[in-house]
Protein backbone atom coordinates (compact mmCIF):
# COMPACT_ATOMS: atom_id res chain seq x y z
CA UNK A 1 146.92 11.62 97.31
CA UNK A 2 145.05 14.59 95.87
CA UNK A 3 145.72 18.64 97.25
CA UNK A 4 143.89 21.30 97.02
CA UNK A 5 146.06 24.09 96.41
CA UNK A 6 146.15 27.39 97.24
CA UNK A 7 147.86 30.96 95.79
CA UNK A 8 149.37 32.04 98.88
CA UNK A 9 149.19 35.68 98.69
CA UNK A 10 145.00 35.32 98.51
CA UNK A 11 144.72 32.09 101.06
CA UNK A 12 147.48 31.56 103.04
CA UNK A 13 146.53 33.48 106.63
CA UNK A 14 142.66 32.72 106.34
CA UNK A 15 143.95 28.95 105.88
CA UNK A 16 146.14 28.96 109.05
CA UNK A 17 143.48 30.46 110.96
CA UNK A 18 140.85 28.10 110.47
CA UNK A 19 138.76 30.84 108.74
CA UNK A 20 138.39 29.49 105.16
CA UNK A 21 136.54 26.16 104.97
CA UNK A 22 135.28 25.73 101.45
CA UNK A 23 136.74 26.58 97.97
CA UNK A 24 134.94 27.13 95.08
CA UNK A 25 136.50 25.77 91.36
CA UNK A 26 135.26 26.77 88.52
CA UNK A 27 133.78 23.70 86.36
CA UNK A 28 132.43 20.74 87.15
CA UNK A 29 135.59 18.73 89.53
CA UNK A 30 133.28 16.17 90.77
CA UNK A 31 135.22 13.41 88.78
CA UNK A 32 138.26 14.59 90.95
CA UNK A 33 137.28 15.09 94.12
CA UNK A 34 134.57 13.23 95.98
CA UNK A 35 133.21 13.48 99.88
CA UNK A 36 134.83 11.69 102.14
CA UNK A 37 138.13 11.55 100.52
CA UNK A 38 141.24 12.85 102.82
CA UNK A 39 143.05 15.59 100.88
CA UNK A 40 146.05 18.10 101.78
CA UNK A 41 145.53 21.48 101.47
CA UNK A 42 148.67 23.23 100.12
CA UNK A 43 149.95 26.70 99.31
CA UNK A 44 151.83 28.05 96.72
CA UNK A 45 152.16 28.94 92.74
CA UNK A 46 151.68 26.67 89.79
CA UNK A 47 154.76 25.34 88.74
CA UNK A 48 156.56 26.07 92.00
CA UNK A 49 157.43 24.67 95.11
CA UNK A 50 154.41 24.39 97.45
CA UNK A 51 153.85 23.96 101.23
CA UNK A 52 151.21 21.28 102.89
CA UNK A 53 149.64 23.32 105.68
CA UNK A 54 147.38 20.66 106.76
CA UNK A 55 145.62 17.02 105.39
CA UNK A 56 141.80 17.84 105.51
CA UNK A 57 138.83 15.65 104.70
CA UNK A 58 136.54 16.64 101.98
CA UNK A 59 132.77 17.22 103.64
CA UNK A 60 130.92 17.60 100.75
CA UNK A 61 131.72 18.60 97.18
CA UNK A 62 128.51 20.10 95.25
CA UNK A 63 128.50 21.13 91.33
CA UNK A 64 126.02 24.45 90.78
CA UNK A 65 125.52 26.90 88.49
CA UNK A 66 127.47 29.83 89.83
CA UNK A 67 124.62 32.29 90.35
CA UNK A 68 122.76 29.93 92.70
CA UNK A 69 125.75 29.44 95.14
CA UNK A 70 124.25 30.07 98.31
CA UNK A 71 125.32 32.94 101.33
CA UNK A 72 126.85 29.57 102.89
CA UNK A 73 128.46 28.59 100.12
CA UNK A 74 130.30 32.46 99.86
CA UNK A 75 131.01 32.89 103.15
CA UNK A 76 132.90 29.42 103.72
CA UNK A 77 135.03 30.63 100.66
CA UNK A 78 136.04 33.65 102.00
CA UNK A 79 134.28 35.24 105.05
CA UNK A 80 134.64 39.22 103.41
CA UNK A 81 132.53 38.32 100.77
CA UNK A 82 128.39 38.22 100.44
CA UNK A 83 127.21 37.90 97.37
CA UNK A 84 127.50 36.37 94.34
CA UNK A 85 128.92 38.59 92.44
CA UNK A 86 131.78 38.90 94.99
CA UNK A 87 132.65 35.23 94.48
CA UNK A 88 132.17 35.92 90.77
CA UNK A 89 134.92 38.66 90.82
CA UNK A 90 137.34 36.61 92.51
CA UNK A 91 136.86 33.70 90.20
CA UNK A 92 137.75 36.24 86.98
CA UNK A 93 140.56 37.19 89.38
CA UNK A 94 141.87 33.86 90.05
CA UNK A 95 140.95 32.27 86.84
CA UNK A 96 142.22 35.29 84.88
CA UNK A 97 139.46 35.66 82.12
CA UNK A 98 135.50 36.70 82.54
CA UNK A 99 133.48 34.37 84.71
CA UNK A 100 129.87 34.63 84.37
CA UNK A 101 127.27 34.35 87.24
CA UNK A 102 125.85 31.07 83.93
CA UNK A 103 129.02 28.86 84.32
CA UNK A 104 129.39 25.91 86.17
CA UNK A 105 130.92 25.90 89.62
CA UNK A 106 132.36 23.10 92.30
CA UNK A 107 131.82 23.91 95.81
CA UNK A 108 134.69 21.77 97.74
CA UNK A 109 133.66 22.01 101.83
CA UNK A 110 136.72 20.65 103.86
CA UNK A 111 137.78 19.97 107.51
CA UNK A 112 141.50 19.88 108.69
CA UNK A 113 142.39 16.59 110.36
CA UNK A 114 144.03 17.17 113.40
CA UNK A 115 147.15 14.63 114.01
CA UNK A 116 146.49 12.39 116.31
CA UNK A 117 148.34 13.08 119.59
CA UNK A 118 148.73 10.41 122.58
């Protein structure tokens, strides 16, 4: 089983809510994760305990240069953000070092599986 995993402090509440449906990686992680495949999303810091909020199924996953990601493509990420250079920002943030608007992204679109209930 793969995860996708999340720093809580950034993710955490727009996960719960339903209100972040894509992630975007930076490099090409289309020799990890593929469409179709049934993930779980988790929270927490590397190196640390993490929490499984939900399994989800990957929708599509889609390699681009990072300064043709799309309004779609931003938004699902994180609905605050608009343009490019937003997603850009948080990238540096995340990744901790420059990211240009040149390097290679992954865009990871997921849906949470809902448990089935009889």
């Amino acid at each position: 089983m793969f995860a996708l995993n999340f720093y809580t402090d950034l993710y955490g509440d727009a996960l719960k809510r339903g209100r972040k449906s894509a992630t975007i990686r930076l490099g090409d992680k289309s020799a990890k994760y593929a469409t179709g495949q049934i993930v779980w999303v988790t929270v927490g810091q590397r190196f640390a305990r993490r929490k499984k909020l939900f399994c989800a199924i990957l929708d599509a996953v889609e390699v681009k240069v990072a300064k043709d990601l799309s309004p779609r493509d931003i938004q699902r990420e994180n609905p605050e953000f608009h343009t490019t250079e937003d997603a850009v920002t948080l990238l540096s943030r995340i990744y901790a070092r420059e990211v240009s608007e040149d390097e290679i992204v992954t865009v990871i679109y997921f849906s949470p599986i809902d448990e089935y209930e009889l």
